[in-house]
Protein backbone atom coordinates (compact mmCIF):
# COMPACT_ATOMS: atom_id res chain seq x y z
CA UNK A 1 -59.04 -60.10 26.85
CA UNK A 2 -57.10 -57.60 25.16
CA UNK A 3 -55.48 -58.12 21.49
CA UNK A 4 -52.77 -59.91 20.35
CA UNK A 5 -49.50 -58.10 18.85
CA UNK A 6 -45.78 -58.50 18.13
CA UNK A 7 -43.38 -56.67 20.45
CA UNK A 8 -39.74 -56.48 19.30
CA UNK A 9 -38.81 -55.73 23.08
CA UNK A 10 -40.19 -59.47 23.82
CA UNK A 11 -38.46 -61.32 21.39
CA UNK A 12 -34.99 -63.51 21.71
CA UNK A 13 -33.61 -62.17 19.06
CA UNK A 14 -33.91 -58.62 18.84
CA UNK A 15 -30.23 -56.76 19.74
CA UNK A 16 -29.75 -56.06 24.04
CA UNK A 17 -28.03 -52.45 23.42
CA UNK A 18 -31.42 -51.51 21.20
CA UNK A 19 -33.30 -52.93 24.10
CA UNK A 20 -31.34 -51.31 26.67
CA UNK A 21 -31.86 -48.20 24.87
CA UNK A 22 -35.83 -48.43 24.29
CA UNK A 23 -36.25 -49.32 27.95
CA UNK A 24 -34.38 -45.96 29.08
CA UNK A 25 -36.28 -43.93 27.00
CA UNK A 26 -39.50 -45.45 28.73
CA UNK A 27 -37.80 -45.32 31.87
CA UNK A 28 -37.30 -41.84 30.97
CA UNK A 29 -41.15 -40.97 29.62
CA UNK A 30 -42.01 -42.67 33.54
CA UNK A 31 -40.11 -40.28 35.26
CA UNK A 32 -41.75 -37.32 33.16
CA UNK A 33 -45.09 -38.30 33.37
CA UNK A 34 -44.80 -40.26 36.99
CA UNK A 35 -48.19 -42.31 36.87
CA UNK A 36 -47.07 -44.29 40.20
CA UNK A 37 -46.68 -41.04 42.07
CA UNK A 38 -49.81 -42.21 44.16
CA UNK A 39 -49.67 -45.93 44.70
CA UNK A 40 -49.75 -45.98 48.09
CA UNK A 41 -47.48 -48.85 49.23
CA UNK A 42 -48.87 -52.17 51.23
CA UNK A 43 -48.91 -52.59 55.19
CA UNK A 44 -45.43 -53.94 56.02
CA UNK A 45 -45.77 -55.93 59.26
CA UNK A 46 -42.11 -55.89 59.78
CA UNK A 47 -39.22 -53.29 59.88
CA UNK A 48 -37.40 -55.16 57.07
CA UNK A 49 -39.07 -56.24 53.63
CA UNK A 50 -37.05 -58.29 50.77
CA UNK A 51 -38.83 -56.86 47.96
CA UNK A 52 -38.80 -58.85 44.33
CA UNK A 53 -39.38 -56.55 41.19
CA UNK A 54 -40.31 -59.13 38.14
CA UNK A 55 -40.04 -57.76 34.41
CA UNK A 56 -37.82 -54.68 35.83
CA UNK A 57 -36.74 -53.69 32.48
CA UNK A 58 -34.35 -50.81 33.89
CA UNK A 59 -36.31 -50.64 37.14
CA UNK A 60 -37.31 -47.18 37.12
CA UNK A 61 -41.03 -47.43 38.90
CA UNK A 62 -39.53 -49.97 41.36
CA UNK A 63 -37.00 -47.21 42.35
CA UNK A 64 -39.28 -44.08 42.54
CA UNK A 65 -41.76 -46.33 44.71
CA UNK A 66 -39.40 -47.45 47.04
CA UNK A 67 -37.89 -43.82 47.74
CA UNK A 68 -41.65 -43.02 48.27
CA UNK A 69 -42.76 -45.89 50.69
CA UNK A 70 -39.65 -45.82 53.09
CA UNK A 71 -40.39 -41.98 53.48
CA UNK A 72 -44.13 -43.04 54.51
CA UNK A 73 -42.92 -46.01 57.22
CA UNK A 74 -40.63 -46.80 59.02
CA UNK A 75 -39.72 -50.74 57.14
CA UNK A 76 -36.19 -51.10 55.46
CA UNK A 77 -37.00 -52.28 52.18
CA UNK A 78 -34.27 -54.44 50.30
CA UNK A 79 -34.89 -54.00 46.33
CA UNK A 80 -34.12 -57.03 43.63
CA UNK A 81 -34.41 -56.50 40.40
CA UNK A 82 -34.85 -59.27 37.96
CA UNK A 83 -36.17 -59.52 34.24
CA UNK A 84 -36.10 -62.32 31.63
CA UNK A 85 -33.39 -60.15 29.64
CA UNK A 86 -30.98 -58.35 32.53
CA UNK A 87 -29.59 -54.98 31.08
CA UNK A 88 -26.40 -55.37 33.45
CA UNK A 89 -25.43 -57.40 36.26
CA UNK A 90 -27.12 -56.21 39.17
CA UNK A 91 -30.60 -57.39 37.80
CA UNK A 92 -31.28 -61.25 38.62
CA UNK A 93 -31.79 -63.31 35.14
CA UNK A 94 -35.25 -64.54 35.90
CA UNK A 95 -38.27 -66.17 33.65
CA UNK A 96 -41.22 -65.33 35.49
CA UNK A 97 -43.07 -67.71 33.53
CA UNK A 98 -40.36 -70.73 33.57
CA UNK A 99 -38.24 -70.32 36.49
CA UNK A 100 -39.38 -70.97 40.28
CA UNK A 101 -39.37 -67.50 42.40
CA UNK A 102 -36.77 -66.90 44.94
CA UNK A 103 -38.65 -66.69 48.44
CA UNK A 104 -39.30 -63.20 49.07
CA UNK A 105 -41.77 -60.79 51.38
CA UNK A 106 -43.03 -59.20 48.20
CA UNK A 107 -43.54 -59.02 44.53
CA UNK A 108 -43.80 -56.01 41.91
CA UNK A 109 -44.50 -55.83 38.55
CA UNK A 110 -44.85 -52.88 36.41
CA UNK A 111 -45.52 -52.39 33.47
CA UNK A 112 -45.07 -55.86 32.07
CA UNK A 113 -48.45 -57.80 32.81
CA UNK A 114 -49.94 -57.07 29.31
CA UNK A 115 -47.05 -59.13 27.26
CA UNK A 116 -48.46 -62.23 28.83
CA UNK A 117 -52.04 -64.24 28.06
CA UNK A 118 -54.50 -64.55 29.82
CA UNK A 119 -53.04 -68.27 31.11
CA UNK A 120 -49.65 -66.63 31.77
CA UNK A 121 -51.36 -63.73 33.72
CA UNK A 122 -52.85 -66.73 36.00
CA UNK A 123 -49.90 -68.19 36.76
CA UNK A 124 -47.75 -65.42 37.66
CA UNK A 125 -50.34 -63.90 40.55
CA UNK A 126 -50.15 -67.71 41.96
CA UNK A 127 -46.50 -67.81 41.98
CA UNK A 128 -46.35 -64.05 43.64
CA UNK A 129 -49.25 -65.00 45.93
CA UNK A 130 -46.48 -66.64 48.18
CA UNK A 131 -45.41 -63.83 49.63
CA UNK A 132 -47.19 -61.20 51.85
CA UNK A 133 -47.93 -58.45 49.32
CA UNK A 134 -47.82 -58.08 46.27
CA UNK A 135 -48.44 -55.05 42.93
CA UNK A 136 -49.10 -55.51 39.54
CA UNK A 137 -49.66 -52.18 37.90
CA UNK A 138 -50.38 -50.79 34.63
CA UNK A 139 -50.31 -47.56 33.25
CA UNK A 140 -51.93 -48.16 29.90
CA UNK A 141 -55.83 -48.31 29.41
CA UNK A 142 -57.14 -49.59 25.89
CA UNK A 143 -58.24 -46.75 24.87
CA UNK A 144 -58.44 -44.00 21.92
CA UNK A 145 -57.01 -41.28 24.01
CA UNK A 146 -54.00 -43.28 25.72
CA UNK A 147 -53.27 -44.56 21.78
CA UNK A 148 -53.08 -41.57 20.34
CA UNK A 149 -51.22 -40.10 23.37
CA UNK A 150 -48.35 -43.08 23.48
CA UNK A 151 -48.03 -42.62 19.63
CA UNK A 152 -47.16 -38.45 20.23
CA UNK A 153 -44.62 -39.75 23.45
CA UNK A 154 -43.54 -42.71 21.57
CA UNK A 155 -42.95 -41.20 18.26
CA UNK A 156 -42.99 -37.55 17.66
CA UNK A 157 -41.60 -36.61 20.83
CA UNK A 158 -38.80 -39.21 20.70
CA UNK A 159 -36.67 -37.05 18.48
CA UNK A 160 -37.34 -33.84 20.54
CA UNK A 161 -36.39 -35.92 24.28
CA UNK A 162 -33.83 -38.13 23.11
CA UNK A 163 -30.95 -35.79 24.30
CA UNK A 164 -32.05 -35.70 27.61
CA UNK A 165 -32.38 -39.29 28.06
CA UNK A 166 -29.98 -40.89 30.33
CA UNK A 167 -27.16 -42.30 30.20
CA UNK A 168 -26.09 -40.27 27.28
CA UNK A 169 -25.01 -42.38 24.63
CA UNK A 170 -23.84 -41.25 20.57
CA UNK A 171 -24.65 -44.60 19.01
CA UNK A 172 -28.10 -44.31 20.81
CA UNK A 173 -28.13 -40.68 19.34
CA UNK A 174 -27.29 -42.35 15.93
CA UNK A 175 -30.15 -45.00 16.28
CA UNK A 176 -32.47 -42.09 17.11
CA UNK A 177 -31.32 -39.59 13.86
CA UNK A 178 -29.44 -41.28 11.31
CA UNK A 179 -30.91 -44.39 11.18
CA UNK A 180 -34.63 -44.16 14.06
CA UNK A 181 -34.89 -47.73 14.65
CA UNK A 182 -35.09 -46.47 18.41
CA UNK A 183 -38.15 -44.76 17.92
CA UNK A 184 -39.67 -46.98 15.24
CA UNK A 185 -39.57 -49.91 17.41
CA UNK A 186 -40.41 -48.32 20.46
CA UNK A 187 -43.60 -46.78 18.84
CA UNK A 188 -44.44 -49.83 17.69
CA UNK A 189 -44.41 -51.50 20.84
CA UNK A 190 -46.21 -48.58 22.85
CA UNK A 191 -48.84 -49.01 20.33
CA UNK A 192 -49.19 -52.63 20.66
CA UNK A 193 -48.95 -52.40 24.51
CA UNK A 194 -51.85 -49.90 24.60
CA UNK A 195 -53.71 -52.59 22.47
CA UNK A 196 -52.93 -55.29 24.56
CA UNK A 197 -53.71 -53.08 27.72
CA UNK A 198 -55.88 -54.94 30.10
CA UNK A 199 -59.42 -53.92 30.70
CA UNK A 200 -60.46 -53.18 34.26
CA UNK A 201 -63.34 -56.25 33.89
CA UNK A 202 -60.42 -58.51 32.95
CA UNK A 203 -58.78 -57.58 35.58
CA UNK A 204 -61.50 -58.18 38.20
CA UNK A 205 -62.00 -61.80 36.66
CA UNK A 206 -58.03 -62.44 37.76
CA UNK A 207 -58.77 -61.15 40.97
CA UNK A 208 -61.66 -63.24 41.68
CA UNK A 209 -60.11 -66.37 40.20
CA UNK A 210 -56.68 -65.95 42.00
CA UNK A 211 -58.07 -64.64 45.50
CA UNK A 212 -57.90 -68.16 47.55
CA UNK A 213 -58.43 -68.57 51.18
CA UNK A 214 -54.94 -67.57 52.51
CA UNK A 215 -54.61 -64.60 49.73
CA UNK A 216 -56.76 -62.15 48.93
CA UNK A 217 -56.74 -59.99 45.47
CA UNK A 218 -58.44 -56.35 44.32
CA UNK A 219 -57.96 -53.88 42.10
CA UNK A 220 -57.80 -50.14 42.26
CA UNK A 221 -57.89 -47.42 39.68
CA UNK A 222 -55.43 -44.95 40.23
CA UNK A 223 -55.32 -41.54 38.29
CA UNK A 224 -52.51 -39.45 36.94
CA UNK A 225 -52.34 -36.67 34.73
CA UNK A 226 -52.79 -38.12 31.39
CA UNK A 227 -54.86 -40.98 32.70
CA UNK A 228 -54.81 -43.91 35.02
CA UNK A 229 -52.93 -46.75 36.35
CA UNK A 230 -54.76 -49.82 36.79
CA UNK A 231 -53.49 -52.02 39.50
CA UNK A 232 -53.90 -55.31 40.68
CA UNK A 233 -52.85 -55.35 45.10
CA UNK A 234 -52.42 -59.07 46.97
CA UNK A 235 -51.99 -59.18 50.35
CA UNK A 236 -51.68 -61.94 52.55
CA UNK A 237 -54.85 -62.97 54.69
CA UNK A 238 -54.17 -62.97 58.57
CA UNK A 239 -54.46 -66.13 60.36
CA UNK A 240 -57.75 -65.89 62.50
């Protein structure tokens, strides 16, 4: 399993607007780079899917994805955000870890997997394995290359994008220049999220030891530009 580390996005304490702000700058860096652009969305059996997106943060890969997989079938798909922290009120306060799962067709989660242990990690593909499909993707790989490149996006280039970012804010602009705890901290957790990163072996062990005889578990290695997304896909067995 991947190492340890301290994330300030993670912990109780640590201010929601400086949160907020971190996760649209990554929301931000996902749109740039688009590392999802090629997950290729699961076999809906029905012309309307309730869709449950765990960890959202700001839900940016949940968005793009939909727009993506309606284009590509025919199925309505009805989005829910929901996170541990909610940035605003349209995102449902859920624990993924604590709190029992509203019923839904299918479960995302993006970006997120690596802030939980190897226990944790366990217990969330049970709980999503109730419904028909479900994606756990990550774009990170524990490598030299991908920890060098999230320090450059993370740090360095924070200064140079941070005007672009949206919604514009001046007391974001002030944590950026003045005073960079935006970038500080959100280097600092890229790094240790890289570290953390999952390898694909680890990932094969979950599959193998969640896979049961009702749902069934793989993992696929999707590339992008400046690397890979490694991606964990349920789907419900069919009744023979």
């Amino acid at each position: 399993m991947a190492a340890k580390g301290f994330e300030f996005e993670d912990q109780p304490w640590f201010p929601s607007h400086w949160r907020r702000w971190q996760m649209d700058y990554i929301r931000f860096c996902i749109r740039l780079l688009n590392p999802y652009k090629d997950l290729k969305g699961p076999r809906f059996e029905s012309s309307k899917q309730d869709w449950l997106d765990l960890a959202s943060g700001t839900g940016g890969p949940a968005r793009m994805l939909k727009k993506t997989w309606e284009e590509n079938s025919s199925t309505e798909l009805i989005l829910t955000f929901s996170d541990r922290y909610p940035s605003d009120q349209n995102i449902l306060d859920i624990n993924v870890l604590s709190d029992e799962l509203p019923p839904s067709d299918g479960f995302t989660m993006f970006n997120a997997f690596h802030h939980f242990n190897t226990r944790e990690q366990e217990q969330i593909l049970f709980k999503v394995s109730k419904g028909s499909w479900a994606l756990v993707a990550e774009p990170l790989t524990p490598s030299l290359f991908t920890f060098i490149g999230i320090f450059f996006l993370t740090g360095p280039l924070h200064f140079l994008l941070a005007p672009f970012v949206s919604p514009f804010s001046l007391a974001r602009l002030f944590w950026t220049y003045l005073l960079p705890i935006i970038p500080m901290v959100t280097c600092w957790d890229g790094l240790v999220s890289v570290l953390r990163a999952p390898s694909s072996n680890h990932l094969r062990q979950l599959a193998e030891k969640a896979s049961s005889s009702s749902f069934e578990w793989s993992v696929e290695m999707v590339p992008f530009s400046f690397g890979r997304v490694s991606a964990l896909v349920g789907s419900k067995k069919k009744s023979e």
